[in-house]
Protein backbone atom coordinates (compact mmCIF):
# COMPACT_ATOMS: atom_id res chain seq x y z
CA UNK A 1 85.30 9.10 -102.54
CA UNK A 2 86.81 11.61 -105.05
CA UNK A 3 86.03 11.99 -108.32
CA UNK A 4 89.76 10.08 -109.66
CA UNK A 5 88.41 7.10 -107.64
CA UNK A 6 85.23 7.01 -109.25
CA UNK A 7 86.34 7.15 -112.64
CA UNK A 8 88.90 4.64 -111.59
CA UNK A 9 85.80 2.19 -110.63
CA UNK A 10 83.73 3.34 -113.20
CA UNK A 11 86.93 2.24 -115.84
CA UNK A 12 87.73 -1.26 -114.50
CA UNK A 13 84.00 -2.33 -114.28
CA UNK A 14 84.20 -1.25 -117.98
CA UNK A 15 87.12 -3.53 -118.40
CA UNK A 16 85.53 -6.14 -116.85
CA UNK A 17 82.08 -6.12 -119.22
CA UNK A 18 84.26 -5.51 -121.86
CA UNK A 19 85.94 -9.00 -121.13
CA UNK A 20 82.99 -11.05 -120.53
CA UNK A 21 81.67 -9.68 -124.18
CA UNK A 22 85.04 -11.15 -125.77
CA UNK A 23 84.31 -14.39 -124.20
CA UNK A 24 80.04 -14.15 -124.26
CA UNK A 25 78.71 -18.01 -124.99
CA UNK A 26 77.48 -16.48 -128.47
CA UNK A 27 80.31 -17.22 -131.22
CA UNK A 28 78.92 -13.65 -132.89
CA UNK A 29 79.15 -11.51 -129.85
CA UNK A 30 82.91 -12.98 -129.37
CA UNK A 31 83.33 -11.99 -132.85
CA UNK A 32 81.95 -8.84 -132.86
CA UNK A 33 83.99 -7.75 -129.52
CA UNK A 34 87.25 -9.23 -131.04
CA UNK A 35 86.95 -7.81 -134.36
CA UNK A 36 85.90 -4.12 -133.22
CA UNK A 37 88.88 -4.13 -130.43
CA UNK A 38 91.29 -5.08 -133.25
CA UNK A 39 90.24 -2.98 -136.20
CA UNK A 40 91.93 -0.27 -138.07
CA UNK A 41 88.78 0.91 -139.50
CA UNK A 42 87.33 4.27 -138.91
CA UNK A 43 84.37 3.45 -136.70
CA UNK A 44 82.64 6.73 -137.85
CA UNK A 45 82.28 5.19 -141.65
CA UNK A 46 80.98 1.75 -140.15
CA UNK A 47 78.41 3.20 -137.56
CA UNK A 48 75.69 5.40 -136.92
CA UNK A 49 77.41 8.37 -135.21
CA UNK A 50 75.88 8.36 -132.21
CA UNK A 51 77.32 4.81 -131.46
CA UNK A 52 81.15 5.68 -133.28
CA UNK A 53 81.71 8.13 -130.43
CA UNK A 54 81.73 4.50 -127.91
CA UNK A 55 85.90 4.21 -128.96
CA UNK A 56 86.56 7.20 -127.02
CA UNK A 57 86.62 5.72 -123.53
CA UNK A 58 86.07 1.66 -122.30
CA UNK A 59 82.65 2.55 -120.42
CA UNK A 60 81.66 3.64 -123.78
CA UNK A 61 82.96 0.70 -125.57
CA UNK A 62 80.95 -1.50 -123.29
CA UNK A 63 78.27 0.27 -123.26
CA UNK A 64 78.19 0.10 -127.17
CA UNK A 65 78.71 -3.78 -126.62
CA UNK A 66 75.85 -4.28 -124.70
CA UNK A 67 73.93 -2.71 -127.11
CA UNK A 68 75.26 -5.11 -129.80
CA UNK A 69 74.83 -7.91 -127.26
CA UNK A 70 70.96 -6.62 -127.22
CA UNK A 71 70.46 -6.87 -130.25
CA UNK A 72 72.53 -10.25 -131.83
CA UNK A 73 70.93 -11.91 -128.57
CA UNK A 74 67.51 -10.55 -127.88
CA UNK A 75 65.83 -8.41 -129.84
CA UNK A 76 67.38 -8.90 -133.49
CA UNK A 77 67.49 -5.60 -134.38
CA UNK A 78 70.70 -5.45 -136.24
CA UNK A 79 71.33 -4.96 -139.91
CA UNK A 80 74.78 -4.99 -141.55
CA UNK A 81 74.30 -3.41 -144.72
CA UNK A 82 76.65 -1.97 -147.26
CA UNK A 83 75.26 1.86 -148.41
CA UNK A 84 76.26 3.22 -151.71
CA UNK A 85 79.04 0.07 -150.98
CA UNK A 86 80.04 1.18 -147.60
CA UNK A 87 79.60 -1.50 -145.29
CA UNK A 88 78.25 -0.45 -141.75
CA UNK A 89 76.29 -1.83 -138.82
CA UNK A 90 73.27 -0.50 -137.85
CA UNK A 91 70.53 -0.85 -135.16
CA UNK A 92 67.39 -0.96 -136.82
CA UNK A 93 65.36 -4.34 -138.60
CA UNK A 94 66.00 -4.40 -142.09
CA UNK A 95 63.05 -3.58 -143.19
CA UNK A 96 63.05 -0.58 -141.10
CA UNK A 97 66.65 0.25 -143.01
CA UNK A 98 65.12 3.35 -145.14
CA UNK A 99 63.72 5.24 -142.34
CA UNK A 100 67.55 5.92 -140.44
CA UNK A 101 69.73 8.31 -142.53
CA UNK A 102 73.28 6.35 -142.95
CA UNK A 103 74.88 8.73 -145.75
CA UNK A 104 76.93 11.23 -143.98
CA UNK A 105 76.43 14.76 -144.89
CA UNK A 106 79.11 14.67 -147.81
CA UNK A 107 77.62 11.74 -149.37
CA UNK A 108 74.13 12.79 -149.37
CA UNK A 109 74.86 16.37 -150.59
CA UNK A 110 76.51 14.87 -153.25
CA UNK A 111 74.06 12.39 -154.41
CA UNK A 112 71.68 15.39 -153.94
CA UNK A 113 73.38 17.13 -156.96
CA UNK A 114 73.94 14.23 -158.84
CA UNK A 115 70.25 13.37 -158.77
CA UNK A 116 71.49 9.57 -157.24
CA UNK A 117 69.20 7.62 -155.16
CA UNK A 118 70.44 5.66 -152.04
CA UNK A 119 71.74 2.01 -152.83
CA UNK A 120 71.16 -0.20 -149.68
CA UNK A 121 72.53 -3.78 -150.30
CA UNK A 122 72.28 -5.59 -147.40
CA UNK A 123 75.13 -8.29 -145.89
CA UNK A 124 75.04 -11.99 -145.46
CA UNK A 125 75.78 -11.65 -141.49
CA UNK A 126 78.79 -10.53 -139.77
CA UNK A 127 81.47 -12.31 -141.28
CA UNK A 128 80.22 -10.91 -144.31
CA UNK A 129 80.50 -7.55 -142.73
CA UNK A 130 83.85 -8.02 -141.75
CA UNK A 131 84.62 -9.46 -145.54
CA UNK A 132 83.20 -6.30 -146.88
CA UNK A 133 84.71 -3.97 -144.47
CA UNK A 134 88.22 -5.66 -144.41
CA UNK A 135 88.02 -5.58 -148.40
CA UNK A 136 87.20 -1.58 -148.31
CA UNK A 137 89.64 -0.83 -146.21
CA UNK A 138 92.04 -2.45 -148.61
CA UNK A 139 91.00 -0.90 -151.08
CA UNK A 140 91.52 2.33 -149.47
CA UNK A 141 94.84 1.56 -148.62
CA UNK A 142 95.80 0.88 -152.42
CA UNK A 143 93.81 3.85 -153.67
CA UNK A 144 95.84 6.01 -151.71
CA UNK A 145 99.04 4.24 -152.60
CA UNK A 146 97.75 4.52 -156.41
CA UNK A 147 97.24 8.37 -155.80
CA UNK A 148 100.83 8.84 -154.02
CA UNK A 149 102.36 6.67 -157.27
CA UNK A 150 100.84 9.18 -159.55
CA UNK A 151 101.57 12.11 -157.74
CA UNK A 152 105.33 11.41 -157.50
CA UNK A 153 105.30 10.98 -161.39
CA UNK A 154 105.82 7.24 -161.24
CA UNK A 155 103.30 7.20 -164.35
CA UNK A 156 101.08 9.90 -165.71
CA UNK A 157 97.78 11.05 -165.10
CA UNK A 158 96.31 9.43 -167.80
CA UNK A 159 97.14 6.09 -166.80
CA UNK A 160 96.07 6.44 -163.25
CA UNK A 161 92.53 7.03 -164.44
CA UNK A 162 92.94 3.41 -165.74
CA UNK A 163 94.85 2.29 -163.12
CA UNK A 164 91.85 3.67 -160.95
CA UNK A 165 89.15 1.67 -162.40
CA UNK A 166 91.30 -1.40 -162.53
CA UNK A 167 91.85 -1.18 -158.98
CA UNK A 168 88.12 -0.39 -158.04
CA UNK A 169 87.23 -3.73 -160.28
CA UNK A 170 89.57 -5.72 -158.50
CA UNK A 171 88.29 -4.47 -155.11
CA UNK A 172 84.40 -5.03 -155.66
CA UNK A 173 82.34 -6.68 -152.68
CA UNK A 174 81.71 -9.99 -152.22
CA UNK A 175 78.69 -11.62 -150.46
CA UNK A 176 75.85 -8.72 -151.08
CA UNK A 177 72.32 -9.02 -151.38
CA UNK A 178 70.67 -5.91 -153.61
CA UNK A 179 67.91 -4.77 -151.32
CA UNK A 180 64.63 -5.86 -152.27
């Protein structure tokens, strides 16, 4: 067998697991498969980086999937958490959350020189994920629409400051638990 047949195989028994996750007896894991396949979302701001890399091919999307699976189902070691208001999900117990570094290197440099500590508030559950995520990337979306406004003179600089902060009020996440 050459190699293009291989991958070939190796692809369509990707498609296949990927299937059975979006219609796994767990409501979550259907969810979870559904929502992920669907999303606009940068997968690099809402995972760990070694798992974001899994949207580059569907044997790594199903191989991320059954790591999901593992955890929702067996193990329980899933935490969706929002960091310094990011939402992301993360394979670790959540009271394990402080040992995995989740800033990226931007953020934590920054909070270096600011002297800011880490704010973990941790998520009722997926849907609450997806509430939080769904909201951020809304907010994004007007942020950068703000930004484009401003910059085309629509108002001046001054007022998008205000504008800013309105905008960042309206857009504040629901359904968080401060971390204990």
């Amino acid at each position: 067998m050459d190699r293009i047949d291989h991958w070939r195989d190796q692809f369509e028994d990707a498609i296949v697991r990927i299937q059975r996750y979006r219609t796994d007896v767990n409501p979550e894991m259907r969810r979870i498969t559904c929502w992920l396949m669907e999303t606009t979302a940068n997968p690099y701001s809402f995972l760990q980086w070694g798992y974001a890399r899994a949207f580059q091919s569907a044997d790594q999307f199903a191989a991320l999937l059954q790591t999901i699976h593992h955890a929702l189902v067996d193990d329980g070691e899933i935490t969706f958490v929002a960091v310094n208001g990011r939402p992301m999900i993360v394979f670790v117990a959540r009271d394990e959350i402080g040992n995995v570094e989740l800033r990226t290197d931007i953020e934590r440099e920054l909070a270096d020189r600011r002297g800011e500590p880490v704010r973990y508030e941790f998520l009722e559950g997926l849907e609450a994920f997806i509430e939080c995520q769904e909201r951020r990337d809304a907010y994004i979306e007007a942020s950068t629409a703000l930004r484009a406004a401003m910059r085309a003179g629509e108002f001046p600089q001054e007022e998008y400051r205000q504008r800013a902060i309105d905008l960042k009020n309206a857009y504040d996440q629901p359904r968080i638990v401060p971390a204990a």
